[in-house]
N, C-alpha and C. Protein backbone atom coordinates (compact mmCIF):
# COMPACT_ATOMS: atom_id res chain seq x y z
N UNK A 1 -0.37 -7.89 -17.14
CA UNK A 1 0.55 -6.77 -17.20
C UNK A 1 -0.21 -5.45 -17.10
N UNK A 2 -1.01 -5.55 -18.04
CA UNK A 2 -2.01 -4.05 -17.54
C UNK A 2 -2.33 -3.60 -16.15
N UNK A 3 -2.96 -4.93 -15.67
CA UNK A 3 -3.76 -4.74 -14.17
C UNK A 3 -2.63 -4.26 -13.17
N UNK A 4 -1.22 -4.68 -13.39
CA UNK A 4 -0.06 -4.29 -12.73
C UNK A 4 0.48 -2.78 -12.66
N UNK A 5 0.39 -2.08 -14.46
CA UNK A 5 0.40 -0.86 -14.57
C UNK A 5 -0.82 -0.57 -14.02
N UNK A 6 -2.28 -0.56 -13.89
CA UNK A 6 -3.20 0.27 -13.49
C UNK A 6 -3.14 0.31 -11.71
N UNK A 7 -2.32 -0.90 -11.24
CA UNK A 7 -2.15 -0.92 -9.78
C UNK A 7 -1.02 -0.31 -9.43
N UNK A 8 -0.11 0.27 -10.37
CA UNK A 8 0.98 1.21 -9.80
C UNK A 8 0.87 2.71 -10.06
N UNK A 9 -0.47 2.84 -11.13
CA UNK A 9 -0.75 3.93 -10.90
C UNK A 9 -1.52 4.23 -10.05
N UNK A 10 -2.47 3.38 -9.65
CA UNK A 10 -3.47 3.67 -8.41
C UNK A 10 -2.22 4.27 -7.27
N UNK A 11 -1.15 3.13 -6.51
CA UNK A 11 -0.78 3.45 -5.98
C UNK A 11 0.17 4.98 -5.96
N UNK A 12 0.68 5.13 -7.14
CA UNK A 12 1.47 6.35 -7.21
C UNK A 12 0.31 7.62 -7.03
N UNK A 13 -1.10 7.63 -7.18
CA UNK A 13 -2.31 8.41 -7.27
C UNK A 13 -2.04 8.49 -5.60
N UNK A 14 -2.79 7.18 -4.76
CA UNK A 14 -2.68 7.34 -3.30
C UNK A 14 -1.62 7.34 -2.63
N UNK A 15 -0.17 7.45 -3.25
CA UNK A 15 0.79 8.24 -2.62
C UNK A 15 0.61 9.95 -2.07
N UNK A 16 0.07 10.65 -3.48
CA UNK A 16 -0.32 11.99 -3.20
C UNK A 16 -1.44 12.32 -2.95
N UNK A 17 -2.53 11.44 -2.93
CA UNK A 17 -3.66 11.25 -1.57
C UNK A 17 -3.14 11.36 -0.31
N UNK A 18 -2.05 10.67 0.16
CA UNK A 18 -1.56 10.43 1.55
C UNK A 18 -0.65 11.69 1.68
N UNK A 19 -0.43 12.36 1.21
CA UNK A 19 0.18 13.52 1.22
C UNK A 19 -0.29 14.19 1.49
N UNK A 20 -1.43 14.97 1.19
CA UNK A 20 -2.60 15.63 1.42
C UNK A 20 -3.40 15.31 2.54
N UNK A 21 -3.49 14.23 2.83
CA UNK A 21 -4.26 13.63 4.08
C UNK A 21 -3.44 13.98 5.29
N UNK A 22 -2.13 12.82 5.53
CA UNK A 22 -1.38 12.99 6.67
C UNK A 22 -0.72 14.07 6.68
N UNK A 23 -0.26 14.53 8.15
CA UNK A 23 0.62 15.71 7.96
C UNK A 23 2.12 15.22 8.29
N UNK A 24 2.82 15.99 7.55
CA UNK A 24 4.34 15.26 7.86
C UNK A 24 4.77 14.35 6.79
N UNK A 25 3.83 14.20 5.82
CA UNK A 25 4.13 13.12 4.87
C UNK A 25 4.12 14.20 3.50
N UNK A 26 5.23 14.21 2.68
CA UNK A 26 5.27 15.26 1.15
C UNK A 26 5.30 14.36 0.05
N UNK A 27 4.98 14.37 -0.98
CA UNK A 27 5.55 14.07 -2.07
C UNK A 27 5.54 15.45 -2.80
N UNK A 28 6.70 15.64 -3.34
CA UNK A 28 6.78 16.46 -4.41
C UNK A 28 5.88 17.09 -5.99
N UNK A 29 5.47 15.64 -6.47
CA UNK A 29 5.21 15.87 -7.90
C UNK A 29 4.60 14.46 -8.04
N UNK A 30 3.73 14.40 -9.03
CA UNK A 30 3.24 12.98 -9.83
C UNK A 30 4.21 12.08 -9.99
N UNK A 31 5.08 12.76 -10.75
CA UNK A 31 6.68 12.23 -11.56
C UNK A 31 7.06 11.39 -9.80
N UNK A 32 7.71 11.96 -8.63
CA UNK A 32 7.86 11.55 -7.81
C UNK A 32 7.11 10.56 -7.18
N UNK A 33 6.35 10.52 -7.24
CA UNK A 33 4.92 9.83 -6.81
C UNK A 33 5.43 8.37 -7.70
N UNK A 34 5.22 8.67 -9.03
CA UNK A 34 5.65 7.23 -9.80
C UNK A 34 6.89 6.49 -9.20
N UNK A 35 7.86 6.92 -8.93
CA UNK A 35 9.02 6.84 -8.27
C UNK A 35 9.03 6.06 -7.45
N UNK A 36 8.70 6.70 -6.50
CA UNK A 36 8.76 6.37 -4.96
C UNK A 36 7.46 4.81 -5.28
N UNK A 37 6.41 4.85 -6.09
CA UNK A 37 5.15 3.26 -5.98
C UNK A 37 6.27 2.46 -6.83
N UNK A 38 7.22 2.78 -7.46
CA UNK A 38 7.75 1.69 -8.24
C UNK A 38 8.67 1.46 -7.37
N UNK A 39 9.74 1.72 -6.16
CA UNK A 39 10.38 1.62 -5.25
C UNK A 39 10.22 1.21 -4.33
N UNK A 40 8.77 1.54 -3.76
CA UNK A 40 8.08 0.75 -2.63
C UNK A 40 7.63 -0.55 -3.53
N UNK A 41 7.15 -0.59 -4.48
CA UNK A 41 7.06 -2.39 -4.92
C UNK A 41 8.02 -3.32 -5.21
N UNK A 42 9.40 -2.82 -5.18
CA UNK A 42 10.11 -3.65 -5.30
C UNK A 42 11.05 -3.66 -3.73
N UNK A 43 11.02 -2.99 -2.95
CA UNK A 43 11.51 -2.98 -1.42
C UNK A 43 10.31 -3.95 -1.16
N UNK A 44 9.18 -3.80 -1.04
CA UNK A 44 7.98 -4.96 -0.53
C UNK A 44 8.57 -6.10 -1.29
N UNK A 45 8.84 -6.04 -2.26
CA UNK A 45 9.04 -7.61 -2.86
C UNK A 45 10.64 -8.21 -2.36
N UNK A 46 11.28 -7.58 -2.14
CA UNK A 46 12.69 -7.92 -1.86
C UNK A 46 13.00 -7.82 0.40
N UNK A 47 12.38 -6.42 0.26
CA UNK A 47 13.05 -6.48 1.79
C UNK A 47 11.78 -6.86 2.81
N UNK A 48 10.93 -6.39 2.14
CA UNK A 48 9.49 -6.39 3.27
C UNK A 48 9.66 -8.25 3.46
N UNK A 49 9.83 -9.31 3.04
CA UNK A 49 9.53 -10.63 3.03
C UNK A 49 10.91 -10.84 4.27
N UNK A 50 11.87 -10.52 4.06
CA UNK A 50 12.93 -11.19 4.76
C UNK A 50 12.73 -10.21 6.38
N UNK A 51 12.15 -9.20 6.62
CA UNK A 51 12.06 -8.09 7.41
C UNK A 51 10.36 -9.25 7.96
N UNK A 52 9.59 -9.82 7.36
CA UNK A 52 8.88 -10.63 8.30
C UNK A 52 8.77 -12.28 8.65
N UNK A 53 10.09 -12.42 8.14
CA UNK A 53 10.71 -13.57 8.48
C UNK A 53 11.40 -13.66 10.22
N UNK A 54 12.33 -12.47 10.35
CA UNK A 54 13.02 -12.30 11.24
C UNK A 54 12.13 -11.53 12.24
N UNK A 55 10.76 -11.09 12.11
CA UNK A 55 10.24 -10.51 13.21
C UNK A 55 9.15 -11.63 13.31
N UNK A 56 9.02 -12.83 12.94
CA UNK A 56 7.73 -13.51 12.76
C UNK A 56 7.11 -13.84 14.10
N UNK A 57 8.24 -13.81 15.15
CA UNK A 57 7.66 -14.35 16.89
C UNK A 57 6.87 -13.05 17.46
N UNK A 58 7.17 -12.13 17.09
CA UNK A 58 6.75 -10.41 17.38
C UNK A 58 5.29 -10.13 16.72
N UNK A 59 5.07 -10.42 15.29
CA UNK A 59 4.27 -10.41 14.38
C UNK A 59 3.21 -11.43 15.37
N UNK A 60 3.54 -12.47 15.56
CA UNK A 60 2.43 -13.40 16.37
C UNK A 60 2.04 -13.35 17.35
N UNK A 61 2.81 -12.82 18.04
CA UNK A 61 2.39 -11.77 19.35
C UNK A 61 1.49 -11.04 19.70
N UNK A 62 1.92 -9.64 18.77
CA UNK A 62 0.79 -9.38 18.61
C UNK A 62 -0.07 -9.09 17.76
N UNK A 63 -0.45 -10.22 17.33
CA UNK A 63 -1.53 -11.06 16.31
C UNK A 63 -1.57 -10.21 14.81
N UNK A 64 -0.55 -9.75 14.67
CA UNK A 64 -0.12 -8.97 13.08
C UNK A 64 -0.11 -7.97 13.25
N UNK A 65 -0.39 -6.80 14.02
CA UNK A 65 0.01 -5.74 14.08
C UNK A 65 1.26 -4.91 14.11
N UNK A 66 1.84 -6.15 13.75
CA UNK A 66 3.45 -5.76 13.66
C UNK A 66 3.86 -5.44 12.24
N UNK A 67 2.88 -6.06 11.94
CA UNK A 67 2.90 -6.09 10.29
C UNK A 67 3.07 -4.51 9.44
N UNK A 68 1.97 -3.80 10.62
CA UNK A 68 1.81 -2.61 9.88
C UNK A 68 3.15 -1.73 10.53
N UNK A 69 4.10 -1.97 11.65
CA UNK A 69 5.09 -1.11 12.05
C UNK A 69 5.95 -1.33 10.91
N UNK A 70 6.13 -2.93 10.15
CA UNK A 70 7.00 -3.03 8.98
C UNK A 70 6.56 -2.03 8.09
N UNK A 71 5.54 -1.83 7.56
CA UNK A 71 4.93 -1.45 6.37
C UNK A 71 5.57 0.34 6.67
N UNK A 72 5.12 1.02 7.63
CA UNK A 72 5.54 1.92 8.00
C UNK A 72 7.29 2.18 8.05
N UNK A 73 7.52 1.61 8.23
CA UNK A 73 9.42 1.50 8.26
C UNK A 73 9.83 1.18 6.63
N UNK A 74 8.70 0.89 6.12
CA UNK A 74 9.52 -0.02 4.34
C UNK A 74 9.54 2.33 3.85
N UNK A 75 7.89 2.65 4.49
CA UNK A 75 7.61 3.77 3.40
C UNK A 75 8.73 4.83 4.35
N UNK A 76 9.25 4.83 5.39
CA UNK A 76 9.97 5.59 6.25
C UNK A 76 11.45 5.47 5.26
N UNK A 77 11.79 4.18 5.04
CA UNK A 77 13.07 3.73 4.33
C UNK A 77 12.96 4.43 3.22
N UNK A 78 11.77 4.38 2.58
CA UNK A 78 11.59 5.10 0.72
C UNK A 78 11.94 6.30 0.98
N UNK A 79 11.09 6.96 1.69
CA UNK A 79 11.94 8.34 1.61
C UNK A 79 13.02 9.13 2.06
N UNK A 80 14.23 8.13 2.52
CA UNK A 80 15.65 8.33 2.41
C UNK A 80 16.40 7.71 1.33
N UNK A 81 15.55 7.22 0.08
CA UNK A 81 16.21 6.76 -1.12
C UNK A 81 15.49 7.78 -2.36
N UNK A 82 14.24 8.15 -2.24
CA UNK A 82 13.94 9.06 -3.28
C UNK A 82 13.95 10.38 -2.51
N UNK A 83 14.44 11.48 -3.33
CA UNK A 83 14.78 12.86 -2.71
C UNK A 83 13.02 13.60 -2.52
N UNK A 84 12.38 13.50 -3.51
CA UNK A 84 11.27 13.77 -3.75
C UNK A 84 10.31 13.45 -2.99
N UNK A 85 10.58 12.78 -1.88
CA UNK A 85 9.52 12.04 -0.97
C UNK A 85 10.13 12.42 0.76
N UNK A 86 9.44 13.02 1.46
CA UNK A 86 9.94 13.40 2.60
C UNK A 86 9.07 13.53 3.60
N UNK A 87 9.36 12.18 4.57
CA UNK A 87 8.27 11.95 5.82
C UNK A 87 9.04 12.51 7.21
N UNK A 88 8.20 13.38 7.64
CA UNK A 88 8.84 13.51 9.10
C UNK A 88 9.06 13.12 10.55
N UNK A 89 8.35 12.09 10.50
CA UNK A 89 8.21 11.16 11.40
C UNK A 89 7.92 10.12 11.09
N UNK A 90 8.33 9.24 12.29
CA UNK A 90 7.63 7.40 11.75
C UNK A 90 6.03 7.38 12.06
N UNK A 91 5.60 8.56 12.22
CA UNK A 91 4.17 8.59 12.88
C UNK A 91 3.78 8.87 12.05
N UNK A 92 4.24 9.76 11.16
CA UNK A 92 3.32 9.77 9.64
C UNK A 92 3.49 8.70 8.89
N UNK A 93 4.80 7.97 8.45
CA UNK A 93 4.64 6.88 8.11
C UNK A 93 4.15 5.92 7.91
N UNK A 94 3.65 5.55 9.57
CA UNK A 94 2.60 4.46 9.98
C UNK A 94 1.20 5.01 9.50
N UNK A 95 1.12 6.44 10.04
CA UNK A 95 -0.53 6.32 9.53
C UNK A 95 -0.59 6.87 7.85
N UNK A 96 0.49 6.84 6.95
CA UNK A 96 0.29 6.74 5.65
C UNK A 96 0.57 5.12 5.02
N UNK A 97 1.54 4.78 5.56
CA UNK A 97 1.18 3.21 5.72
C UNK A 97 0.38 2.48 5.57
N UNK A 98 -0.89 3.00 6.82
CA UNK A 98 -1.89 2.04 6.57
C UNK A 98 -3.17 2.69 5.83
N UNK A 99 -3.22 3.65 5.65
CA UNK A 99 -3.64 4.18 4.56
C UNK A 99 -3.54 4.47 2.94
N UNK A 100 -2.20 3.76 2.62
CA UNK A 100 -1.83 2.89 1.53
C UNK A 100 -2.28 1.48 1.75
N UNK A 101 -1.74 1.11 2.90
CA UNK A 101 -2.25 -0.51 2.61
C UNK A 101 -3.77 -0.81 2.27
N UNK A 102 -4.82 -0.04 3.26
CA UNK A 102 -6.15 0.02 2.62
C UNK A 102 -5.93 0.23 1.54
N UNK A 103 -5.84 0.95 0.73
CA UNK A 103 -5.87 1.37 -1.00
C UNK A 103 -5.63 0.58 -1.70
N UNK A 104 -4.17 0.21 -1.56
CA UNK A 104 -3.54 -1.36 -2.15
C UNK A 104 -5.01 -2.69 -2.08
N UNK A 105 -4.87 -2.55 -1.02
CA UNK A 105 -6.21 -3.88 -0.91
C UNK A 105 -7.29 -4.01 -1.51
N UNK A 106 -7.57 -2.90 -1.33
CA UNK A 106 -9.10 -2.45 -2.21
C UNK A 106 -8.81 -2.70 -4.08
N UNK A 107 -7.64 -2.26 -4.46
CA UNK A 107 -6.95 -2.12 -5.47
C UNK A 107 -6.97 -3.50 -6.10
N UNK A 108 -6.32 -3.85 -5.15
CA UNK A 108 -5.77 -5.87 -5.49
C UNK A 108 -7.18 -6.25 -5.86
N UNK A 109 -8.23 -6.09 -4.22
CA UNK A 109 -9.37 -6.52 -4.82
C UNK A 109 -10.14 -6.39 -5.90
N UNK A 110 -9.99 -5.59 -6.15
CA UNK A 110 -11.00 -4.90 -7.21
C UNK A 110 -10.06 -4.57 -8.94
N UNK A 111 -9.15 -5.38 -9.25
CA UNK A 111 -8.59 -5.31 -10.68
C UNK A 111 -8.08 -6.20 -10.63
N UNK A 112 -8.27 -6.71 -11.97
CA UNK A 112 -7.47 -8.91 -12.00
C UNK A 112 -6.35 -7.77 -12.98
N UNK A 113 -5.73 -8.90 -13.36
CA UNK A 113 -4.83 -9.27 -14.45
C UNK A 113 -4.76 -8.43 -15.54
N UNK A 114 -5.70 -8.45 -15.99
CA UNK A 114 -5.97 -8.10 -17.42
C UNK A 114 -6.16 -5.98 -17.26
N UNK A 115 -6.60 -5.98 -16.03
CA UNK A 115 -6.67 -4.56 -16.01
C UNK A 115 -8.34 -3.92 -15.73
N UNK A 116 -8.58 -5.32 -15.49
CA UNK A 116 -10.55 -5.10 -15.57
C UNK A 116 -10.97 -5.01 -14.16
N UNK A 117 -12.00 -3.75 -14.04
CA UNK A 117 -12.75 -4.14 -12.51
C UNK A 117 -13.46 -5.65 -12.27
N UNK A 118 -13.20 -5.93 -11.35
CA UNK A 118 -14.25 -7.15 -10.76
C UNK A 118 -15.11 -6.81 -10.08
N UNK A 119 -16.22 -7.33 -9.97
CA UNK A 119 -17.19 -6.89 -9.28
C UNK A 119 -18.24 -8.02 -8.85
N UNK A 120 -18.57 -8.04 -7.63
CA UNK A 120 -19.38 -9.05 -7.59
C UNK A 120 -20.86 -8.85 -7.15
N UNK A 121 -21.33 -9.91 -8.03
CA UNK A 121 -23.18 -9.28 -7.76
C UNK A 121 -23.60 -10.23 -6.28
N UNK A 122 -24.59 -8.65 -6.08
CA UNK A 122 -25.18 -9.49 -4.54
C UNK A 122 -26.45 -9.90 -4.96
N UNK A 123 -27.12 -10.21 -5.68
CA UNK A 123 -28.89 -10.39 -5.55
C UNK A 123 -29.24 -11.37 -4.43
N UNK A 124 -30.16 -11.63 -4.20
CA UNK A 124 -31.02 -12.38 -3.72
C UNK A 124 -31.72 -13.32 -4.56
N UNK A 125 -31.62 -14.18 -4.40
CA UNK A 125 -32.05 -15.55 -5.32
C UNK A 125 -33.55 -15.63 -4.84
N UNK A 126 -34.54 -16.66 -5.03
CA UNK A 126 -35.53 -16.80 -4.98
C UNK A 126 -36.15 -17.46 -3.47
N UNK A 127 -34.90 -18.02 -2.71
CA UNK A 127 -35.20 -18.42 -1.35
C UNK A 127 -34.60 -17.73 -0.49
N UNK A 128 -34.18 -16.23 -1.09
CA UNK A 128 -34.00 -15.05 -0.13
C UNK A 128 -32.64 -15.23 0.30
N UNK A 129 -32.11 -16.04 0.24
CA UNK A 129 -30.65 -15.88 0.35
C UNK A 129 -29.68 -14.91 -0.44
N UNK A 130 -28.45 -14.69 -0.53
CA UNK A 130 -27.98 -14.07 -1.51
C UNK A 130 -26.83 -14.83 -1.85
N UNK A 131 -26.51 -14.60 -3.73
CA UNK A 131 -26.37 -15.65 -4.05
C UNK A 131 -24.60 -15.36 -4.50
């Protein structure tokens, strides 16, 4: 449960990262920001699955890159449901999109469960490999 709150604040953080970055993409406020990552996680959990069900021949096509036009259309959709969030194109979308999805990933990777960084050691063992 922690690692869940510390991954919706990450994301509500790189919401207004992506704001600042892309142009065409606003969030309002922090407060908004929380909003809109708790809205986009439950549209990903509810619509994003059935939205790559029905494009799955497209998606294979071309070899997942379709994936990210969904992802872009879920955060295009959010901000005609929260007032506080206002993208002006699907072009910002997409490239805040996938500039959330990096974040998210990195995110996932890097915090279990419990709320703890993971981290993994690289050394080199004694026959120079790494281990």
């Amino acid at each position: 449960m922690k690692g869940l709150i510390i991954r919706w604040l990450i994301s509500a953080a790189s919401l207004l990262l992506v704001s600042h970055v892309v142009p065409g993409f606003h969030v309002q406020s922090f407060l908004y920001a929380l909003l809109a990552a708790l809205f986009l996680g439950i549209l990903n959990a509810i619509v994003r699955p059935i939205l790559i069900v029905l494009t799955l021949p497209l998606t294979i096509f071309t070899l997942g890159f379709f994936l990210l036009i969904i992802n872009g259309f879920m955060l295009w959709l959010l901000s005609g449901l929260i007032k506080g969030i206002y993208i002006d194109s699907f072009g910002s979308a997409f490239l805040g999109a996938l500039i959330l999805s990096i974040i998210g990933w990195l995110s996932s990777s890097m915090i279990n469960e419990q709320g703890r960084v993971r981290y993994v050691d690289l050394r080199k063992g004694s026959d120079g490999r790494w281990q």
